[in-house]
Every structure is written in structure tokens, then in C-alpha cells.
PDB file of N, CA and C in Angstrom:
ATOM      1  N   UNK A   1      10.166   7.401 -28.619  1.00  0.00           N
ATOM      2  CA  UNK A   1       9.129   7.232 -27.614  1.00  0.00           C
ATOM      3  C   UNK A   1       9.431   6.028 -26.725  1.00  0.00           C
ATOM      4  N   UNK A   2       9.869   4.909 -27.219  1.00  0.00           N
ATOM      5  CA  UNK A   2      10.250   3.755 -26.607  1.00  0.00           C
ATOM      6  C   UNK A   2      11.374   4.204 -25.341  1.00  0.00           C
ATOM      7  N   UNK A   3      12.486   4.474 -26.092  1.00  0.00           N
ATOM      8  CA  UNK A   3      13.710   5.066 -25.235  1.00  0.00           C
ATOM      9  C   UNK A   3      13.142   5.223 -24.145  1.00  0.00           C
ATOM     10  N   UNK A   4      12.142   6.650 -24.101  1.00  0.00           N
ATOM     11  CA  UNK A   4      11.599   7.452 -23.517  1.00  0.00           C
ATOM     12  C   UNK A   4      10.738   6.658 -22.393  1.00  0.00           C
ATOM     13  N   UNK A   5      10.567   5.838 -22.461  1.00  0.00           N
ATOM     14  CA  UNK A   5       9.384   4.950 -21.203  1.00  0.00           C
ATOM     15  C   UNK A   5      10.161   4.021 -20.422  1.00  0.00           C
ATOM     16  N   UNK A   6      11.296   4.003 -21.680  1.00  0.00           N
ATOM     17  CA  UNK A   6      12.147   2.906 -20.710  1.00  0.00           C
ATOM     18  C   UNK A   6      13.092   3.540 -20.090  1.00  0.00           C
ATOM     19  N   UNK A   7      13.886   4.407 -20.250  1.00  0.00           N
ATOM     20  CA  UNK A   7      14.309   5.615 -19.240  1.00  0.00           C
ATOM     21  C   UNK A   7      13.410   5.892 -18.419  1.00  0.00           C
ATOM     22  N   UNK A   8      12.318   6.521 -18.267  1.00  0.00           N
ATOM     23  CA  UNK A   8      11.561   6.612 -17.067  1.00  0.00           C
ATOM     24  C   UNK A   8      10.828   5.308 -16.214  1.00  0.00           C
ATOM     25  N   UNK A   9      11.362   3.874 -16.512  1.00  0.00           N
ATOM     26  CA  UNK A   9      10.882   3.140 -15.982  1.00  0.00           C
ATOM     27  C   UNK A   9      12.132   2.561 -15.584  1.00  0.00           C
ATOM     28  N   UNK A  10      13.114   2.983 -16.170  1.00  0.00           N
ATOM     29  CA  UNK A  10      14.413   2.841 -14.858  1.00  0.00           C
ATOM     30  C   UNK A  10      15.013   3.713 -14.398  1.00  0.00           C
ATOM     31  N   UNK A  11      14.310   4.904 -13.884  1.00  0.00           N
ATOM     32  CA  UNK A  11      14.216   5.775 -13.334  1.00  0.00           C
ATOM     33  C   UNK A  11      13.742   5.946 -11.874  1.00  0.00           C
ATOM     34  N   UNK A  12      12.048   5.065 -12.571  1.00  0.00           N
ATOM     35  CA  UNK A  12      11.289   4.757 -11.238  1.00  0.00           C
ATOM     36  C   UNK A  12      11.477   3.634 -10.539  1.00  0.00           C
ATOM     37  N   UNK A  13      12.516   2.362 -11.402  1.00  0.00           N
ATOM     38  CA  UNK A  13      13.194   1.424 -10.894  1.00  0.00           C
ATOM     39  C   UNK A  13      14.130   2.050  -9.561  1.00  0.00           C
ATOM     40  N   UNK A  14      14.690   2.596  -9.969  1.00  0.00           N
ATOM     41  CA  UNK A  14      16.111   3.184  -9.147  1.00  0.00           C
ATOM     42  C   UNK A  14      15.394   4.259  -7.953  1.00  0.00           C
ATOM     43  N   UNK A  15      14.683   4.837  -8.493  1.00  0.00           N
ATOM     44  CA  UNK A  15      13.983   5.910  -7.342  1.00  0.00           C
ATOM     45  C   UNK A  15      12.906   4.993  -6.100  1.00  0.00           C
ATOM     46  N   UNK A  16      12.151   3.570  -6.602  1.00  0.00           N
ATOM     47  CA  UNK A  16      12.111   2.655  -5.773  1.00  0.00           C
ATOM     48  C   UNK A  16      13.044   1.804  -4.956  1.00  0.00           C
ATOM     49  N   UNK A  17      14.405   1.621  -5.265  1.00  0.00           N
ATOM     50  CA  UNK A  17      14.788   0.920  -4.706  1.00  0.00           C
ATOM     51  C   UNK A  17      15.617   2.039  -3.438  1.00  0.00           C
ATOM     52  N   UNK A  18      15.548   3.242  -3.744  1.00  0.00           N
ATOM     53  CA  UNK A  18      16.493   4.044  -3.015  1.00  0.00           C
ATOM     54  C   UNK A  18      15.813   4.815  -2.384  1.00  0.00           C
ATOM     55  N   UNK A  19      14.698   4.382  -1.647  1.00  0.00           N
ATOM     56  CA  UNK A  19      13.411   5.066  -0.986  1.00  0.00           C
ATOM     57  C   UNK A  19      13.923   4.079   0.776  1.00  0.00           C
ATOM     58  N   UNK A  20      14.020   5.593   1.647  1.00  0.00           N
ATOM     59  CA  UNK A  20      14.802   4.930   2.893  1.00  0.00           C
ATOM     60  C   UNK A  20      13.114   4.341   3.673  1.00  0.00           C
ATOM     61  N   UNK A  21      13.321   3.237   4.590  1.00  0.00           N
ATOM     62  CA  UNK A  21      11.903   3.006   5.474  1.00  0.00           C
ATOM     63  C   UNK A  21      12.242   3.908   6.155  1.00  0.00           C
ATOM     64  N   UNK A  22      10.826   4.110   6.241  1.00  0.00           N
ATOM     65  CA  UNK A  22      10.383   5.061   7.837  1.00  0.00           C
ATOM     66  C   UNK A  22       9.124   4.344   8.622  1.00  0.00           C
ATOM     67  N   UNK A  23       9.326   5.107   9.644  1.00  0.00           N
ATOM     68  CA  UNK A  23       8.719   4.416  11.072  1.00  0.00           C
ATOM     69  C   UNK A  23       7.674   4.885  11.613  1.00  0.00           C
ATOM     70  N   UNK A  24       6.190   4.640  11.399  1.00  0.00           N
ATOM     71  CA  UNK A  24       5.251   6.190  12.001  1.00  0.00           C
ATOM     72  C   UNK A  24       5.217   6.664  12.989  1.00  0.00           C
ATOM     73  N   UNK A  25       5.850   6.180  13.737  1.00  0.00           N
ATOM     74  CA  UNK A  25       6.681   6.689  14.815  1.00  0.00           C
ATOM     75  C   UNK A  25       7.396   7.988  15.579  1.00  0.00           C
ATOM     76  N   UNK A  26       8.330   8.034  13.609  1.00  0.00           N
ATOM     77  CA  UNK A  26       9.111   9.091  13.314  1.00  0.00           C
ATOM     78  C   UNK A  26       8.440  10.140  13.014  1.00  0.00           C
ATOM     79  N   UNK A  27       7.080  10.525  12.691  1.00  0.00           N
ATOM     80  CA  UNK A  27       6.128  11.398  12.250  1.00  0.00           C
ATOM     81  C   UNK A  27       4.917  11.293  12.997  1.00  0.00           C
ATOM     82  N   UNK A  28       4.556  12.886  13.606  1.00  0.00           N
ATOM     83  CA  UNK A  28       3.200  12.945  13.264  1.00  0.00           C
ATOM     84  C   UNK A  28       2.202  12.370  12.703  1.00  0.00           C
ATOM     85  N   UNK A  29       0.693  11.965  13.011  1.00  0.00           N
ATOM     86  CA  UNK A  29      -0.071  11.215  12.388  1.00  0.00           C
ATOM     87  C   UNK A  29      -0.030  11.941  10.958  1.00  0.00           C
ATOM     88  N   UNK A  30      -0.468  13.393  10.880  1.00  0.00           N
ATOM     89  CA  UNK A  30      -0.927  13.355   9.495  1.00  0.00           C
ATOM     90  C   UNK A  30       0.538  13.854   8.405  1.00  0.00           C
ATOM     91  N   UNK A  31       1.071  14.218   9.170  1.00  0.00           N
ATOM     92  CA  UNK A  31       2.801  13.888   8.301  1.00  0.00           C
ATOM     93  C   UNK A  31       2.610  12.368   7.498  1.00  0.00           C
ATOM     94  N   UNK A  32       3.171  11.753   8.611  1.00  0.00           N
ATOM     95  CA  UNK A  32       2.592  10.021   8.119  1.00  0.00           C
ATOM     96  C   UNK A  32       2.058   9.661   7.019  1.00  0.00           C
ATOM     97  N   UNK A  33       0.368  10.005   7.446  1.00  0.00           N
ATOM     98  CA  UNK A  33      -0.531   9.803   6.409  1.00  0.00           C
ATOM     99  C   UNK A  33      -0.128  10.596   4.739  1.00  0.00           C
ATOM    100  N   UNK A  34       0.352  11.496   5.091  1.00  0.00           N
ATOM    101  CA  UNK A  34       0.640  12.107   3.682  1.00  0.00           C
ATOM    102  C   UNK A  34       1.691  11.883   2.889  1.00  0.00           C
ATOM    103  N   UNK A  35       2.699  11.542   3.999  1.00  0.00           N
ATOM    104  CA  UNK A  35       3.986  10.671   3.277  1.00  0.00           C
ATOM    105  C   UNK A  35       3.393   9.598   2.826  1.00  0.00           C
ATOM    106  N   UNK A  36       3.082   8.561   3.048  1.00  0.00           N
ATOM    107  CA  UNK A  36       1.917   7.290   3.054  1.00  0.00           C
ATOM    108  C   UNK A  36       1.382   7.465   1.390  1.00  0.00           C
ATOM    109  N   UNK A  37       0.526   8.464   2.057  1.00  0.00           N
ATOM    110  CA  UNK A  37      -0.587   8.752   0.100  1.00  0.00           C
ATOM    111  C   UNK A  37       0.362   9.441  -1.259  1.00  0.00           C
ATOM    112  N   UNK A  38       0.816  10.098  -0.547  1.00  0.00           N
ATOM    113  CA  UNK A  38       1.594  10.705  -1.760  1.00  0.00           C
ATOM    114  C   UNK A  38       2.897  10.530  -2.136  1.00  0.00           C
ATOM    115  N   UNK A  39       3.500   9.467  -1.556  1.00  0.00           N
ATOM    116  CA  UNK A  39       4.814   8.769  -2.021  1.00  0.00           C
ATOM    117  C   UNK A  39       4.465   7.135  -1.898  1.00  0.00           C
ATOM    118  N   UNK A  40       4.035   6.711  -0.567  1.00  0.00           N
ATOM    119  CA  UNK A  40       4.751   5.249  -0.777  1.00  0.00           C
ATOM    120  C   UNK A  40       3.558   4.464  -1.327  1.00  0.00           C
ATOM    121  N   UNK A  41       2.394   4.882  -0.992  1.00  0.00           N
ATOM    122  CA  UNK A  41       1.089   4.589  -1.881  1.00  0.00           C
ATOM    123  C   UNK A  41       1.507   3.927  -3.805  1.00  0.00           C
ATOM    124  N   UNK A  42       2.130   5.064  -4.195  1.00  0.00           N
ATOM    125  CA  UNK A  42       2.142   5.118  -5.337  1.00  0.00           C
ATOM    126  C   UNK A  42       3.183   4.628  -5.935  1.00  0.00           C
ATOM    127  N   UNK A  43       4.237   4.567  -5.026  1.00  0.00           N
ATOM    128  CA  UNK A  43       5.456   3.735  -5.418  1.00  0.00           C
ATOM    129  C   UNK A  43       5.378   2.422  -5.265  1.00  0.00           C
ATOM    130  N   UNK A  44       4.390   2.047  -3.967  1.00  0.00           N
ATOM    131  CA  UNK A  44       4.064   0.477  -3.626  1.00  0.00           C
ATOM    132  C   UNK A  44       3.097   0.109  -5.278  1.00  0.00           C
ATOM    133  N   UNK A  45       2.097   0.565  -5.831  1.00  0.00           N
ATOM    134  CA  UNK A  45       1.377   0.335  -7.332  1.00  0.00           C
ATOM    135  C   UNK A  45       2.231   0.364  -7.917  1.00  0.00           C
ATOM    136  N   UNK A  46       3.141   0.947  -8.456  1.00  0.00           N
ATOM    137  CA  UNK A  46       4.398   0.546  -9.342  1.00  0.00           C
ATOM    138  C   UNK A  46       5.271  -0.836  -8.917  1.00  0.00           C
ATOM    139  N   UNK A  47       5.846  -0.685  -7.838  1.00  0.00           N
ATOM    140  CA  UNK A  47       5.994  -2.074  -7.413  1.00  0.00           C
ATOM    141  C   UNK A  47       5.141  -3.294  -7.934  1.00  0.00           C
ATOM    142  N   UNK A  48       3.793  -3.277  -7.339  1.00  0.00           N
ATOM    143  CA  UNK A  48       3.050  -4.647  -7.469  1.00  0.00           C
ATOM    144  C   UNK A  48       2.775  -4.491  -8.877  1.00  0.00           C
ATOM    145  N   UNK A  49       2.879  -3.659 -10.130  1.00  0.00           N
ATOM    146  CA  UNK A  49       2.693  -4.020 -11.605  1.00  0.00           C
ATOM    147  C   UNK A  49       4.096  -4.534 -11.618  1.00  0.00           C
ATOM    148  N   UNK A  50       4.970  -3.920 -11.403  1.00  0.00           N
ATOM    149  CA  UNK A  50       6.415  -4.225 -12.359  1.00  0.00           C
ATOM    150  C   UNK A  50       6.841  -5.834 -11.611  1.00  0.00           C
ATOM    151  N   UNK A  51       6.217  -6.033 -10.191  1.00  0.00           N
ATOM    152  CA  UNK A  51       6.715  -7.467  -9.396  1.00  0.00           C
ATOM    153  C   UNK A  51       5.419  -8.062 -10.454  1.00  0.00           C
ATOM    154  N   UNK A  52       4.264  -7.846 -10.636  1.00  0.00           N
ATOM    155  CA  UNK A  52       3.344  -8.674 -11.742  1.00  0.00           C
ATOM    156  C   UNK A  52       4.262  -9.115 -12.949  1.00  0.00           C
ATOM    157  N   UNK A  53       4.878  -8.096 -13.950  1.00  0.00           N
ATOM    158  CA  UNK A  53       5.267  -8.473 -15.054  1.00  0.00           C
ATOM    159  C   UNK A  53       6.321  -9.425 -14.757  1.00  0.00           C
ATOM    160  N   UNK A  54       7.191  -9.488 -13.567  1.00  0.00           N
ATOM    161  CA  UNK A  54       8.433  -9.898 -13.990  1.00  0.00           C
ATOM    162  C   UNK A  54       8.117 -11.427 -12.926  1.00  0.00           C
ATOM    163  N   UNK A  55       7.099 -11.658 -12.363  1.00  0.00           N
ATOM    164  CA  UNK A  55       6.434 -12.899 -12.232  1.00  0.00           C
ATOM    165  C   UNK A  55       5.959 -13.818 -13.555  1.00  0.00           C
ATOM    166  N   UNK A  56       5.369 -12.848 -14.184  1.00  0.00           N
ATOM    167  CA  UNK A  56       4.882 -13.445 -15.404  1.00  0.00           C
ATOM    168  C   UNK A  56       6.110 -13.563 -16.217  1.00  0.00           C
ATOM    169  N   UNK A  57       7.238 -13.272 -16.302  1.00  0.00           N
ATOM    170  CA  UNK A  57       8.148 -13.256 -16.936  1.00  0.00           C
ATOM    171  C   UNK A  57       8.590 -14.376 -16.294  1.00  0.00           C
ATOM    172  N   UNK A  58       9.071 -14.487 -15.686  1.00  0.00           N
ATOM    173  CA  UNK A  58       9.516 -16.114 -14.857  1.00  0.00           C
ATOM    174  C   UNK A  58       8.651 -17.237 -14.397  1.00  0.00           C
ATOM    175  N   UNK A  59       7.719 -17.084 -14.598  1.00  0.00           N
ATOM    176  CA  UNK A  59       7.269 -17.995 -14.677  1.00  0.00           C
ATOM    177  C   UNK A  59       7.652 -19.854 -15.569  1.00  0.00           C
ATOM    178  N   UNK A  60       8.298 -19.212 -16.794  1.00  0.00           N
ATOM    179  CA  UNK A  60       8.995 -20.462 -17.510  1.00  0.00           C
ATOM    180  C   UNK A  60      10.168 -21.139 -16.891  1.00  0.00           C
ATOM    181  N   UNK A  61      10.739 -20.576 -15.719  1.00  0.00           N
ATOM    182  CA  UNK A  61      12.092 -21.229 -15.000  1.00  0.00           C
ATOM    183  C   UNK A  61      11.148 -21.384 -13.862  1.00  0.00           C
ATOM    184  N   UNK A  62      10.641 -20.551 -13.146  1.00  0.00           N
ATOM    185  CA  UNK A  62      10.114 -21.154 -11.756  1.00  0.00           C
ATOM    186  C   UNK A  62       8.863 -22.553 -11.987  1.00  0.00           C
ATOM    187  N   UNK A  63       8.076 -22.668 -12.823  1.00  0.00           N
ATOM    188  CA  UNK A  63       7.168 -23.173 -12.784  1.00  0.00           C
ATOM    189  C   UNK A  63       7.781 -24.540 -13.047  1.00  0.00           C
ATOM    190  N   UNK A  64       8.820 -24.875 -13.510  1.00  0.00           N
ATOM    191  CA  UNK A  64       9.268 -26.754 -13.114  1.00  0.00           C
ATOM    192  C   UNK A  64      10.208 -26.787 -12.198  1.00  0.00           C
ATOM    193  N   UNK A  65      10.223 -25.925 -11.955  1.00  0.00           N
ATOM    194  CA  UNK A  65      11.280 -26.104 -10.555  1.00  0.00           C
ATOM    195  C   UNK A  65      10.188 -26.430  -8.923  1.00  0.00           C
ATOM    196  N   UNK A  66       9.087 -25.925  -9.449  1.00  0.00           N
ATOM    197  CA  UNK A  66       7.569 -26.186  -8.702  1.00  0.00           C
ATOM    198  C   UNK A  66       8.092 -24.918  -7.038  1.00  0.00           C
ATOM    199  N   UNK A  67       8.393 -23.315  -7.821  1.00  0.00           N
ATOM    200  CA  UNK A  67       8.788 -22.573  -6.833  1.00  0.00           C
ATOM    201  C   UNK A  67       7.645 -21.426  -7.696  1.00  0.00           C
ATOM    202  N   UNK A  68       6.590 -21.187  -7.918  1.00  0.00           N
ATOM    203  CA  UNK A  68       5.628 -20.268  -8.506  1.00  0.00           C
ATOM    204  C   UNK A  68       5.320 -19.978  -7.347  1.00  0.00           C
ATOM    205  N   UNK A  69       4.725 -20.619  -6.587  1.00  0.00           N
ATOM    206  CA  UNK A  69       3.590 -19.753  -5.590  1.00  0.00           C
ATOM    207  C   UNK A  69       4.666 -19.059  -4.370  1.00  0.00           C
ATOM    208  N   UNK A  70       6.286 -19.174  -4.202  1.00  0.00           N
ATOM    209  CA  UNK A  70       7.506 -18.883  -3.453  1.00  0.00           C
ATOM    210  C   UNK A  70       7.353 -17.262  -4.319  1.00  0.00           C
ATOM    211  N   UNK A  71       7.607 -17.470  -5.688  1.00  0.00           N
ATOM    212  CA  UNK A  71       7.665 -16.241  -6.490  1.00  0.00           C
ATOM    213  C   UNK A  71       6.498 -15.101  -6.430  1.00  0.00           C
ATOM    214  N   UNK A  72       5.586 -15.619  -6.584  1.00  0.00           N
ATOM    215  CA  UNK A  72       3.996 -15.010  -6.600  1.00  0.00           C
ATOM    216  C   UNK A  72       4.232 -13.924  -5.203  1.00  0.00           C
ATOM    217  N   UNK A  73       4.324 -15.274  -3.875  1.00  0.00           N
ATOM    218  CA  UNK A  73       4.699 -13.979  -3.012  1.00  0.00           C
ATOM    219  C   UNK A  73       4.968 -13.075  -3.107  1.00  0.00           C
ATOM    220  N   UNK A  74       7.085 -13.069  -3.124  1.00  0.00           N
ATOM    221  CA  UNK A  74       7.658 -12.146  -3.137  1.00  0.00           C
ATOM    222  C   UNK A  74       7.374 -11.625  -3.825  1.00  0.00           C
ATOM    223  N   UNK A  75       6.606 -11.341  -5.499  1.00  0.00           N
ATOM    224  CA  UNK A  75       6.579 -10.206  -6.426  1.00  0.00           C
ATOM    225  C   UNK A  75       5.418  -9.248  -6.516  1.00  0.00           C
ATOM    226  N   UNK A  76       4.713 -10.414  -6.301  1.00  0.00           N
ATOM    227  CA  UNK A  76       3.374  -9.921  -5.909  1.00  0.00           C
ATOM    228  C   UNK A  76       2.482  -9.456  -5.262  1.00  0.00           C
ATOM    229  N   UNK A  77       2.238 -10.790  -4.389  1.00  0.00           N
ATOM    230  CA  UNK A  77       1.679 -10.550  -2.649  1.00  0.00           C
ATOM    231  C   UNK A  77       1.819  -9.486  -1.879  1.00  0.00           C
ATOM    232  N   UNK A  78       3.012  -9.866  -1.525  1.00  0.00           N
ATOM    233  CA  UNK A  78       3.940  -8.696  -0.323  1.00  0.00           C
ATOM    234  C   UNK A  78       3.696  -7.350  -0.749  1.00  0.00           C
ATOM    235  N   UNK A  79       3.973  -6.861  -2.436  1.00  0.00           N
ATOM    236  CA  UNK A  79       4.156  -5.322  -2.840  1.00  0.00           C
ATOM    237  C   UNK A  79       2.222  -4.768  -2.251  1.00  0.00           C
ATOM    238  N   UNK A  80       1.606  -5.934  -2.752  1.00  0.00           N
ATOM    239  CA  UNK A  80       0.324  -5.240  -3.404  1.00  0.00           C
ATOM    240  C   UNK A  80      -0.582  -5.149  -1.804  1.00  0.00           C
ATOM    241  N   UNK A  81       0.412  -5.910  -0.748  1.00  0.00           N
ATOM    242  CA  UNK A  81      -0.892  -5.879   1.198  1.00  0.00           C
ATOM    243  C   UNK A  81      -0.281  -4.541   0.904  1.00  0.00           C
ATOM    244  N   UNK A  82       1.207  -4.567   1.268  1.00  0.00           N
ATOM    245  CA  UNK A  82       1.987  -3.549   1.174  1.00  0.00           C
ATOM    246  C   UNK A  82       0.881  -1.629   1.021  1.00  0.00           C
ATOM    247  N   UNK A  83       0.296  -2.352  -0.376  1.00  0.00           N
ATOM    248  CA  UNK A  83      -0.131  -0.722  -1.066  1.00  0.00           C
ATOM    249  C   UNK A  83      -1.829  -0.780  -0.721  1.00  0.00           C
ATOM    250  N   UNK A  84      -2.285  -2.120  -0.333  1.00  0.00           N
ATOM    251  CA  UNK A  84      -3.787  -1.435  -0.573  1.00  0.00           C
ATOM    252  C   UNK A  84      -4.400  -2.338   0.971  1.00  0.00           C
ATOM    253  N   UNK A  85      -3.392  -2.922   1.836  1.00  0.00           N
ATOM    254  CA  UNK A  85      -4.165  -3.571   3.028  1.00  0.00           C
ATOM    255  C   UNK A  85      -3.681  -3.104   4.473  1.00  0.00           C
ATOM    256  N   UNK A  86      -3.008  -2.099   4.737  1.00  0.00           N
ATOM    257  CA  UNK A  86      -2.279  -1.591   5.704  1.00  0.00           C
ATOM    258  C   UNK A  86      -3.070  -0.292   5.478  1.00  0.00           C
ATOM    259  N   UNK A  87      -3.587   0.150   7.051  1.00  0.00           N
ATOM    260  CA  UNK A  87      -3.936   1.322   7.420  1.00  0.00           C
ATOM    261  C   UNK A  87      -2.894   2.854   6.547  1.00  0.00           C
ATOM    262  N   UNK A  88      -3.604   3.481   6.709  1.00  0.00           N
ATOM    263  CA  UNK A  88      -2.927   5.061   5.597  1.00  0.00           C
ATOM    264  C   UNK A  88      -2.043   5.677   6.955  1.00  0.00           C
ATOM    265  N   UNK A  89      -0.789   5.385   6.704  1.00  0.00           N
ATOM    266  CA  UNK A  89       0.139   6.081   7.597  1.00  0.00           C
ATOM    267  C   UNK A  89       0.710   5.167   8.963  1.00  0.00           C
ATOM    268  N   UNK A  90       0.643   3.875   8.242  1.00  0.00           N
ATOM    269  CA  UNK A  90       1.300   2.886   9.227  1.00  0.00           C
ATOM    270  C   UNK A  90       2.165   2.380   8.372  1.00  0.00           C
ATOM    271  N   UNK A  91       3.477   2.567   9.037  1.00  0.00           N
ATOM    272  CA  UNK A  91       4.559   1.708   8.057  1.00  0.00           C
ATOM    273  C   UNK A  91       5.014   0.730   9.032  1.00  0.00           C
ATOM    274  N   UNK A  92       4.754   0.468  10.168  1.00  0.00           N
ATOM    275  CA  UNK A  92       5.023  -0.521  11.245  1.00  0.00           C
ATOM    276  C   UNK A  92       5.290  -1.630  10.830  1.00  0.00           C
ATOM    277  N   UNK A  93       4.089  -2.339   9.798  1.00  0.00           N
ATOM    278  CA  UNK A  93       4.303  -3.436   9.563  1.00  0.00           C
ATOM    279  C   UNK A  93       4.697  -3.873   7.780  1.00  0.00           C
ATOM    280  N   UNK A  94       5.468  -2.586   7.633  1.00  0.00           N
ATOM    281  CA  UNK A  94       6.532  -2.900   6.487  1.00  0.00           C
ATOM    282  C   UNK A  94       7.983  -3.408   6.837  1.00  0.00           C
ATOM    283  N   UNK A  95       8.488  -4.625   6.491  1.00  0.00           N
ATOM    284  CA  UNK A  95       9.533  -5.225   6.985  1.00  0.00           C
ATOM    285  C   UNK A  95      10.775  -4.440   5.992  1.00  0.00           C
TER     286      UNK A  95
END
């Protein structure tokens, strides 16, 4: 069972990182929107848990180096405007 979660969680590792940007631009509004809800929606929530754990995981090297809230950003912050503060079918302001 273990195997089994951790194969599919570097699965969804690899299937996140190999997800091309798009431009809403490139689509129709409700193309967009549905690419939006039913892919990057849900891949951005996987993101902001797995950038959670592995914040909390570093935390013991970043936190005397006094670079936590540098980290917090990038793992955190960014994934989670990313998935729940950007209009449904705007990828404009995904860098």
C-alpha cells in the first residue's frame, strides 16, 4: 500500500512538473474555464499541499539561515493565489 501512494505521488510529481503554460488567450472563454477547473485547479491543490509539506520539511535548514518567509513564498504562497485567487480561466497572471 505504501509503494502504492508513493508511486502515485511521483507520478503526480512528474505529471506536475510536465504540464505546458497556456495563455487564455489561446482559448475560448469557456475552453479556458474548463481547462482551468478540471486540470490546473487541481494540480495547483496538489502543488500548495506537497510545497506545504516540503516547507515544513525545511524548515530546520532555512529557519537559521533567517530565509523562512523567502521559502514560505515560493512553496506556498505563489502555488496556493495560483489555485484559489485568480479568476476561473485566467492564466495571464501565471508567470
Amino acid at each position: 500500500m505504501k509503494t502504492k501512494l508513493m508511486t502515485l505521488l511521483c507520478l503526480l510529481a512528474l505529471a506536475a512538473g510536465s504540464v505546458n503554460s497556456v495563455r487564455a488567450d489561446d482559448f475560448d472563454s469557456s475552453g479556458a474555464a474548463a481547462t482551468d477547473a478540471l486540470i490546473a485547479r487541481p494540480l495547483g491543490l496538489v502543488a500548495t499541499a506537497f510545497g506545504s509539506l516540503l516547507f515544513v520539511f525545511s524548515l530546520p535548514f532555512t529557519a537559521p539561515s533567517g530565509h523562512v518567509r523567502q521559502s514560505a513564498q515560493v512553496l506556498v504562497v505563489k502555488p496556493a493565489q495560483a489555485t484559489f485567487n485568480r479568476p476561473l480561466g485566467d492564466f495571464s497572471t501565471l508567470d
